[in-house]
Protein backbone atom coordinates (compact mmCIF):
# COMPACT_ATOMS: atom_id res chain seq x y z
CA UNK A 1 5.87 15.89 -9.79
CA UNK A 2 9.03 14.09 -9.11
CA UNK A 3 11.83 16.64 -7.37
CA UNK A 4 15.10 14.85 -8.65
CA UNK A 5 16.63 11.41 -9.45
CA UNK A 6 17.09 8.33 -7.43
CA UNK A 7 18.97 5.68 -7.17
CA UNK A 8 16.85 2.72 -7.41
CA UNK A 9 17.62 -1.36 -8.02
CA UNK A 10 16.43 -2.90 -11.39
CA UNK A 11 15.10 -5.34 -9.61
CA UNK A 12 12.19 -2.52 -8.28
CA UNK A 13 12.26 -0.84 -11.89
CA UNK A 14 8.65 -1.76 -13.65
CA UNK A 15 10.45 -2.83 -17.01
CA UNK A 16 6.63 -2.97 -18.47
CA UNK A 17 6.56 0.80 -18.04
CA UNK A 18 5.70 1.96 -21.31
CA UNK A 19 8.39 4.13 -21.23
CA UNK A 20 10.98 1.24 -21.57
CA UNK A 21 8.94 0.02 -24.90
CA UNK A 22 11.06 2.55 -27.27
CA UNK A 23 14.54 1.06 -25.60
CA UNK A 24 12.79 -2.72 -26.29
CA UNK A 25 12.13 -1.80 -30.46
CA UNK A 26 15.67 -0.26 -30.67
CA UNK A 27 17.74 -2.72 -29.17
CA UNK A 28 15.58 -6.42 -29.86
CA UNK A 29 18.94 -7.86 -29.79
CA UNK A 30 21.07 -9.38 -32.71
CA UNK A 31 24.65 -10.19 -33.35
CA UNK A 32 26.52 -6.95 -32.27
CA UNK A 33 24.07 -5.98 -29.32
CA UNK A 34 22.12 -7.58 -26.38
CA UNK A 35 18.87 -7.11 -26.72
CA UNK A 36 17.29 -4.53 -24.33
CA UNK A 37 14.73 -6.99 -21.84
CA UNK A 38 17.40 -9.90 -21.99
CA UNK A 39 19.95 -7.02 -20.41
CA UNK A 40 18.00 -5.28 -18.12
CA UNK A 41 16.98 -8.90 -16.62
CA UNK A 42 20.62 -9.91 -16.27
CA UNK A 43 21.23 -6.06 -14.59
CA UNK A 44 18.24 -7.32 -11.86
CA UNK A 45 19.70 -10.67 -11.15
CA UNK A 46 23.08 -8.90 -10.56
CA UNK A 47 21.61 -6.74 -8.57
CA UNK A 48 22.13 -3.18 -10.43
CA UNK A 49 21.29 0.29 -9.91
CA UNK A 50 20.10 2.61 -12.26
CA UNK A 51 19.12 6.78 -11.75
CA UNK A 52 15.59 6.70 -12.02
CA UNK A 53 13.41 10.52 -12.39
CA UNK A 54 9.60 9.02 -11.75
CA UNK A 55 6.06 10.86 -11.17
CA UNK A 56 2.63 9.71 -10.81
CA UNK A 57 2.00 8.68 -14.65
CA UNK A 58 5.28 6.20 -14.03
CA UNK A 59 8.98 6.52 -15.41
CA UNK A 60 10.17 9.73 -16.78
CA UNK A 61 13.36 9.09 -17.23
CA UNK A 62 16.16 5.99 -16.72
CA UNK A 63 20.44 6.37 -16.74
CA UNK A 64 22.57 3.48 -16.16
CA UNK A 65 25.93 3.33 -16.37
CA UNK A 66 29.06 1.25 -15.94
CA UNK A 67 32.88 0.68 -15.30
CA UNK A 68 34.40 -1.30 -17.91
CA UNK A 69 37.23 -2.19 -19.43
CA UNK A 70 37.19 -3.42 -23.03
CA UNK A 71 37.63 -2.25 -26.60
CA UNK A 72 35.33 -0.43 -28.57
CA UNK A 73 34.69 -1.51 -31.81
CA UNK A 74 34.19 1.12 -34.22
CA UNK A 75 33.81 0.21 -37.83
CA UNK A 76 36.74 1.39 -38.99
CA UNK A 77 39.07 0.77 -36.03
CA UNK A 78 39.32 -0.37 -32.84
CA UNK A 79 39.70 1.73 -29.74
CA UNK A 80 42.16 -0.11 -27.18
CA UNK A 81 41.03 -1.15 -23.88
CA UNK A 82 40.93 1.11 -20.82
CA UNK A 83 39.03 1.20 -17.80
CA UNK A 84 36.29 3.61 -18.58
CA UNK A 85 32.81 4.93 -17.47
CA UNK A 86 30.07 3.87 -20.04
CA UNK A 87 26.38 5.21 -20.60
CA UNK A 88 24.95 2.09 -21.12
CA UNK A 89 21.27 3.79 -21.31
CA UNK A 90 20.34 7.53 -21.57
CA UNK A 91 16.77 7.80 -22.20
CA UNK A 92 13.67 10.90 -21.12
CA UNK A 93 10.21 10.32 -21.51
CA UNK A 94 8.59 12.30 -24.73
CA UNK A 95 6.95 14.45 -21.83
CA UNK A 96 9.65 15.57 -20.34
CA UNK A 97 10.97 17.03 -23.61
CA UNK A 98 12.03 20.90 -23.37
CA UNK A 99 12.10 20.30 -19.75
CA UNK A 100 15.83 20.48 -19.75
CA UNK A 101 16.31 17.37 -17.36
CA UNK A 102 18.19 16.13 -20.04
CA UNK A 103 20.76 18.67 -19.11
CA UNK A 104 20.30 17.56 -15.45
CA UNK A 105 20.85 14.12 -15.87
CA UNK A 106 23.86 14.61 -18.22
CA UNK A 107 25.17 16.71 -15.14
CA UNK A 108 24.20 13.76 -12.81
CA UNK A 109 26.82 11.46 -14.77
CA UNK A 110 29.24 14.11 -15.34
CA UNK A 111 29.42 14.17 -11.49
CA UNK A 112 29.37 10.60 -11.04
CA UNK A 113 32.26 10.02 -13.41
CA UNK A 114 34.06 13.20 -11.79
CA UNK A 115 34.38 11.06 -8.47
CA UNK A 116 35.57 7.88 -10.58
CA UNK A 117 38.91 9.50 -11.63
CA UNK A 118 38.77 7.45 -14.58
CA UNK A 119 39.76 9.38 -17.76
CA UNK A 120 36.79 8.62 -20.21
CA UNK A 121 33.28 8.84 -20.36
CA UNK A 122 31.48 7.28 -23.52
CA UNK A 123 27.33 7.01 -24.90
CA UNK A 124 26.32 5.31 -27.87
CA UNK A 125 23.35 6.97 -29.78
CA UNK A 126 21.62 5.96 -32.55
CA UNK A 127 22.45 8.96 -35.32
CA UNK A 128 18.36 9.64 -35.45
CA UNK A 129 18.71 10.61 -32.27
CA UNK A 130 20.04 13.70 -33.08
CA UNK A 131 18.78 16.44 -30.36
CA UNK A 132 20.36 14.03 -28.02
CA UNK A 133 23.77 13.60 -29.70
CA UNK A 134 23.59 17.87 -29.72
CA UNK A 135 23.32 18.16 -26.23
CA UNK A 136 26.15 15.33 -25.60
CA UNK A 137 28.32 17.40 -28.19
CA UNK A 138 27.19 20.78 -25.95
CA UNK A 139 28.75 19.03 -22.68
CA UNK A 140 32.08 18.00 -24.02
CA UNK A 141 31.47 14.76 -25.75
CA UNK A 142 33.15 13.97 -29.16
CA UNK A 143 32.26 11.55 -32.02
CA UNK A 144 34.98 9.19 -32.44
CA UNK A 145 33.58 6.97 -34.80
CA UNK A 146 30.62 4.41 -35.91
CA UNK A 147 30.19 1.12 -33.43
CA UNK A 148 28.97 -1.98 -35.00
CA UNK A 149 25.22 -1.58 -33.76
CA UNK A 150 25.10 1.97 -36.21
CA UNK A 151 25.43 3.85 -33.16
CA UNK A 152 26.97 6.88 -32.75
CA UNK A 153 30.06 6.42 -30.27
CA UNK A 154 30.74 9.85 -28.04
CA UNK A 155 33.89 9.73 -25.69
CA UNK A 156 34.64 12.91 -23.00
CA UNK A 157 38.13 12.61 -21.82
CA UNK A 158 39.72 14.31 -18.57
CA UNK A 159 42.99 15.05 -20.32
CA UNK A 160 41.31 16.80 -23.57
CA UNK A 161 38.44 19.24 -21.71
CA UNK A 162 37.91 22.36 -23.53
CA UNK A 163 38.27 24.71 -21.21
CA UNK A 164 36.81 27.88 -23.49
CA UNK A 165 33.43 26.80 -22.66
CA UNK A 166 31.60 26.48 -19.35
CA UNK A 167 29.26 23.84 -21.11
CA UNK A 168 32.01 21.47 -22.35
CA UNK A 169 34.48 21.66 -19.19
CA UNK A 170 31.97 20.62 -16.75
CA UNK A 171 32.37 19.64 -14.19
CA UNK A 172 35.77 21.16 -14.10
CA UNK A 173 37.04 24.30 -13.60
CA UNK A 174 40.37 25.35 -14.88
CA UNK A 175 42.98 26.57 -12.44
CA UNK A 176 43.43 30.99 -13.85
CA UNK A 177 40.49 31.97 -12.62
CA UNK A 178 41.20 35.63 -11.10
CA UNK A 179 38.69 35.43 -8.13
CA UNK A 180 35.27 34.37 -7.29
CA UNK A 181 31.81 35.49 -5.54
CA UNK A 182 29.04 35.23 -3.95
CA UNK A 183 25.12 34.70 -5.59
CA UNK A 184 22.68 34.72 -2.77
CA UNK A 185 19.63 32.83 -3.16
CA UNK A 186 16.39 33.20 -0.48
CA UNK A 187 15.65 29.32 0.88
CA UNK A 188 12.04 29.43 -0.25
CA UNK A 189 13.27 29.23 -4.25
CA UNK A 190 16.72 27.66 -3.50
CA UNK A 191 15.73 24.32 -2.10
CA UNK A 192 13.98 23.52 -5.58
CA UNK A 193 16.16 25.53 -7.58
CA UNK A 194 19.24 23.50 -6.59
CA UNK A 195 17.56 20.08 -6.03
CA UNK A 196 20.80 18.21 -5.19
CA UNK A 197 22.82 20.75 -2.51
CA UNK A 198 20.75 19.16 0.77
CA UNK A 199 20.54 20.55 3.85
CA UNK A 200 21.16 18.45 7.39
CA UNK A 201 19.65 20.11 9.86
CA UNK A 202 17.24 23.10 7.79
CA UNK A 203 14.13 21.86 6.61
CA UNK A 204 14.39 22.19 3.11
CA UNK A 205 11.20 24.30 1.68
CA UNK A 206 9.24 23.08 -1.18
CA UNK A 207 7.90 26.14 -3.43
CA UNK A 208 6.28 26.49 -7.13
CA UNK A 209 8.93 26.69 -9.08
CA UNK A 210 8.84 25.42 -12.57
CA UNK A 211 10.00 21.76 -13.31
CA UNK A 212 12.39 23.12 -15.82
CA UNK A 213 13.91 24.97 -13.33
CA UNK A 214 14.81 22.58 -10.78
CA UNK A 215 15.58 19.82 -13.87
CA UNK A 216 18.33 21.51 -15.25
CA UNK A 217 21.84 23.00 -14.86
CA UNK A 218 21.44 26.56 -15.98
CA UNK A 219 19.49 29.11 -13.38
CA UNK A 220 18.50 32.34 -14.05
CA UNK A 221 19.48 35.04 -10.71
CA UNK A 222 17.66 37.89 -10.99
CA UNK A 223 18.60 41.10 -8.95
CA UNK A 224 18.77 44.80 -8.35
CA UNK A 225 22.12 45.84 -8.90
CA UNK A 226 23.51 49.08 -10.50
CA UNK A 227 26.33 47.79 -12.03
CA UNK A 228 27.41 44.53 -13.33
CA UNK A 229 29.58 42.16 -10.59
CA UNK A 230 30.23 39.25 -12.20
CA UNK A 231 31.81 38.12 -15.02
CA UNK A 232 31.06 34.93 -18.12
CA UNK A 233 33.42 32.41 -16.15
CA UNK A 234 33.75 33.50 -12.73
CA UNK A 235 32.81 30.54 -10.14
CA UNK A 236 30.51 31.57 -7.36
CA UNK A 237 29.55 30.51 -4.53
CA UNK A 238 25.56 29.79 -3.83
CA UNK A 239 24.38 31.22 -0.33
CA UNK A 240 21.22 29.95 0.79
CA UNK A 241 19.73 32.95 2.89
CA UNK A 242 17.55 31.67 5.64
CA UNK A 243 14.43 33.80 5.88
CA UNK A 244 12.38 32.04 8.61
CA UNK A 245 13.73 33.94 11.83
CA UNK A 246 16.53 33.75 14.62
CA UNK A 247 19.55 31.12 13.61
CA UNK A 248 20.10 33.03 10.45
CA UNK A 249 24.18 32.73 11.65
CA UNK A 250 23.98 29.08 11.75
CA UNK A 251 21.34 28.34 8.96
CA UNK A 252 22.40 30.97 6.62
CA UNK A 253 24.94 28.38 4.33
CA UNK A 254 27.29 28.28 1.70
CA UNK A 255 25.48 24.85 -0.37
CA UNK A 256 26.93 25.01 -4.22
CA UNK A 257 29.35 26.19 -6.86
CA UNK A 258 28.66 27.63 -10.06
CA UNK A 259 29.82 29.01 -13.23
CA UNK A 260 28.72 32.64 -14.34
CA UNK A 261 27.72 31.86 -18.11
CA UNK A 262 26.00 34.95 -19.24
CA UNK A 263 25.51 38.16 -17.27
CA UNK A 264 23.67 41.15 -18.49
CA UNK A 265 21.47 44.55 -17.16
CA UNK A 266 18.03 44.99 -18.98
CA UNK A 267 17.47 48.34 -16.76
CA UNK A 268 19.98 50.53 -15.28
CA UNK A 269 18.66 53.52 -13.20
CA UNK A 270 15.50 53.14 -14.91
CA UNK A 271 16.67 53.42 -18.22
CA UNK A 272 15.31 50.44 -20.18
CA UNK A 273 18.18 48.73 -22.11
CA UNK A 274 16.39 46.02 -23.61
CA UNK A 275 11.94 45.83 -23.88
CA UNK A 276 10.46 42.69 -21.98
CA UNK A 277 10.42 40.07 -24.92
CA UNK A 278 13.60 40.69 -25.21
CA UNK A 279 14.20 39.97 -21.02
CA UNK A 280 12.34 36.56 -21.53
CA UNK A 281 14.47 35.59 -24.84
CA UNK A 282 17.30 35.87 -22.49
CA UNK A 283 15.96 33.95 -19.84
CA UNK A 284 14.01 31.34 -21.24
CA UNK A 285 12.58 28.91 -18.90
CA UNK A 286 15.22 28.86 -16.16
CA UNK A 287 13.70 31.63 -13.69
CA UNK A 288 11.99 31.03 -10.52
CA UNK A 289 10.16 33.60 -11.90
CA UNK A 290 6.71 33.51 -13.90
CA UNK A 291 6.17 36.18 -16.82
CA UNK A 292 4.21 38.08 -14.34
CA UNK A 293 6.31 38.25 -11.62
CA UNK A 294 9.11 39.34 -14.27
CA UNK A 295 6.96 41.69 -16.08
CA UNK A 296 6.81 43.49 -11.89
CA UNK A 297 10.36 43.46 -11.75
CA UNK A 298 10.93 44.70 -14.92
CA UNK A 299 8.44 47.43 -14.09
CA UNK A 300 8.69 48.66 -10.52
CA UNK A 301 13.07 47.69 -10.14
CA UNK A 302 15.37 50.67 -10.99
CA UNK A 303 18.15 48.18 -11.69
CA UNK A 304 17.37 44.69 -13.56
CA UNK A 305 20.20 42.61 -13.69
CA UNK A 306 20.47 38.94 -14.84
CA UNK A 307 23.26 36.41 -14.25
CA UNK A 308 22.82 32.92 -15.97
CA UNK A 309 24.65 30.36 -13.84
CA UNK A 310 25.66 26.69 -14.26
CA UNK A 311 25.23 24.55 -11.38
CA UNK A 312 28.73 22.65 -10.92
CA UNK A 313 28.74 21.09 -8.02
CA UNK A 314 27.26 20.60 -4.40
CA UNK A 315 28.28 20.01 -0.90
CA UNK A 316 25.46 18.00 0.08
CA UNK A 317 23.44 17.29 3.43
CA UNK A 318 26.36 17.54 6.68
CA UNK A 319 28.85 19.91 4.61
CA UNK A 320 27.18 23.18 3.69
CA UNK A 321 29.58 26.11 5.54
CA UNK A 322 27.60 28.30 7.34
CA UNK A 323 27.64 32.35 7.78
CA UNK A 324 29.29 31.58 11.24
CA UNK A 325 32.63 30.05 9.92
CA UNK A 326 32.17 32.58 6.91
CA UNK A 327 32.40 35.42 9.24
CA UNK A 328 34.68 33.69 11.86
CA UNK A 329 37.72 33.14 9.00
CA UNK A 330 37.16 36.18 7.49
CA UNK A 331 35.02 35.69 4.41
CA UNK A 332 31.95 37.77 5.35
CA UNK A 333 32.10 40.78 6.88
CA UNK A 334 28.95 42.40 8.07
CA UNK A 335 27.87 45.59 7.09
CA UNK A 336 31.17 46.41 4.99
CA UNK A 337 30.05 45.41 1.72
CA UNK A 338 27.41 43.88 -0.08
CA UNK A 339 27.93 40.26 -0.34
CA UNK A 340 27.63 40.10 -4.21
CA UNK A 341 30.04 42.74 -4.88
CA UNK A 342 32.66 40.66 -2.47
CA UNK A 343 35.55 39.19 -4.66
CA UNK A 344 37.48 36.31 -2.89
CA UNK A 345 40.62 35.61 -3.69
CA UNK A 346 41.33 32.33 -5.90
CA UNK A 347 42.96 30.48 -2.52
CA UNK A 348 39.96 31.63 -0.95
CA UNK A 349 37.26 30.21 -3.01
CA UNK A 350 39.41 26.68 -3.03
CA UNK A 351 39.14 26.65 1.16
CA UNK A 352 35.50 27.12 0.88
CA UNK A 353 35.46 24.66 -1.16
CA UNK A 354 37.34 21.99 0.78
CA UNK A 355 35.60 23.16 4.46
CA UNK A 356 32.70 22.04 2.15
CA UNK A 357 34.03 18.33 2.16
CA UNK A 358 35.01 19.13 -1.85
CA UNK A 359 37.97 17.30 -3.38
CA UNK A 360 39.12 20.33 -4.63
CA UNK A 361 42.03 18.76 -6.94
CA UNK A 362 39.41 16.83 -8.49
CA UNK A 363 37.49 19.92 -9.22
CA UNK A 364 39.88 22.97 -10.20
CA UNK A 365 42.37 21.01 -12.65
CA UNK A 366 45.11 22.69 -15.29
């Protein structure tokens, strides 16, 4: 199975994939709308990219975008023209379904139109497309009207995020956050669990984690803590804890930023607070964990605590800040308190951030 998207020219895209033959019946082309082989041909020639999620049966899943600038013609008025990121197509294979890479790939163009600094982001779906229009709506996008194709027209603008939700301000985070943290995650589950924060010089470890888990935003941290650290909107830092040996100074790294979106204890001293159906409702299918291994933890742990994060953003391959310059500048100190119970200051968090090659105006916004 496919780890992540790629970039990939339409020129090398196998357009007779049956995957593409849903895209050819709903767009066959007419007045109001190019039909679907007649653009993707014209995206080859011009030599286009597209992100592209494959595996062995072919194409699971296809995003293109583009910068335009032109009016959008709604049928009952007539947005003005402005330079602006369009999803020109947003489409998973039926097998992929409940896989959440939906929710990864709607991250992937969040990202992408983060770094554009342009101030809107538009889709157009079809209205029977509903489960798709949901998870749009989920991430920030708003209906602003009918196009002349039927479509559904969904805009996200940088000067209108909601900031109450975690879901619909990504990728930003808004500048009152009190402090931040630390969620420490072992390399053998954090290289799949965070498929996009790359390591230069580690060997990143491949382990048998579920699909849905490395496809989407949310991840589920499980730990053994007495008492609850973290809060529903705190940012944290991810620390990928090398395991393999010596070098743990240099290879131990800072690699991500995330939102806390739901935090909770199912067992505190080994007083049950919730049974185990109730632990996987919670949980769903974003664990590195199986049932079994969850059932053990909920069995032998005195302390089961659960943190639900949102994975907003990466440093990539050449910018993850290791324990060394942690420790050097003061932001770890060893052996004088557990690392997840360390708060760092707002100002803190931000330098992190930018030692991590992070445009950090472009990230913490008012």
């Amino acid at each position: 199975m496919a780890g992540k998207f790629m970039l990939k020219k339409f020129v090398d895209i196998n357009i007779d994939d049956p995957f593409f033959n849903s895209l050819k019946c709903d767009y066959p082309g007419n007045a109001n709308s190019t039909g679907f082989i007649d653009w993707f041909q014209k995206k080859a020639v011009n030599g286009a990219t597209a992100l592209v999620f494959e595996d062995d049966i072919g194409v699971g899943a296809f995003v293109a975008l583009k910068e335009e600038k032109e009016e959008i013609e709604l049928q009952d008025t007539v947005l003005p023209a402005q330079k602006r990121i369009k999803i020109s197509t947003f489409r998973i294979a039926e097998r992929y379904r409940r896989q959440r890479i939906g929710e990864g790939a709607i991250g992937l163009v969040l990202w992408k139109w983060q770094k554009s600094d342009l101030t809107d982001i538009y889709v157009t779906v079809f209205e029977k497309h509903m489960t798709l229009i949901s998870q749009f709506e989920k991430f920030g996008f708003r209906k602003s009207g009918i196009n002349k194709n039927g479509e559904v027209v969904l805009i996200k603008k940088r000067d209108q995020i909601d900031f109450s939700d975690s879901y619909a301000a990504f990728p930003f985070i808004k500048n009152d956050f009190d402090y931040a943290g630390y969620i420490i995650i072992d390399d053998t589950y954090h290289d799949t669990m965070f498929a996009y924060s790359e390591l230069a010089n580690n060997v990143s470890l491949q382990t048998k984690v579920s699909g849905s888990v490395s496809n989407g935003l949310r991840k589920i941290y499980v730990g053994q803590a007495q008492r609850l650290n973290y809060y529903v909107g705190e940012p944290v830092l991810v620390y990928r804890r090398y395991t393999a040996g010596r070098g743990k100074r240099y290879r131990s790294c800072i690699t991500s930023f995330c939102i806390v979106t739901d935090a909770f204890q199912a067992k505190v001293n080994n007083h049950y607070l919730m049974n185990f159906n109730e632990l996987l409702d919670r949980i769903g299918n974003k664990s590195v964990f199986n049932e079994k291994e969850l059932m053990q933890q909920y069995s032998d742990f005195k302390n089961v605590t659960i943190i639900e994060l949102l994975y907003y953003g990466y440093f990539g391959a050449g910018n993850n800040v290791n324990l060394d310059w942690l420790m050097n500048n003061g932001f770890w100190v060893m052996g004088q308190q557990y690392p997840t119970e360390v708060h760092l200051s707002k100002e803190q968090f931000k330098r992190v951030l930018m030692e991590g090659n992070i445009n950090v105006s472009n990230v913490i916004i008012d």
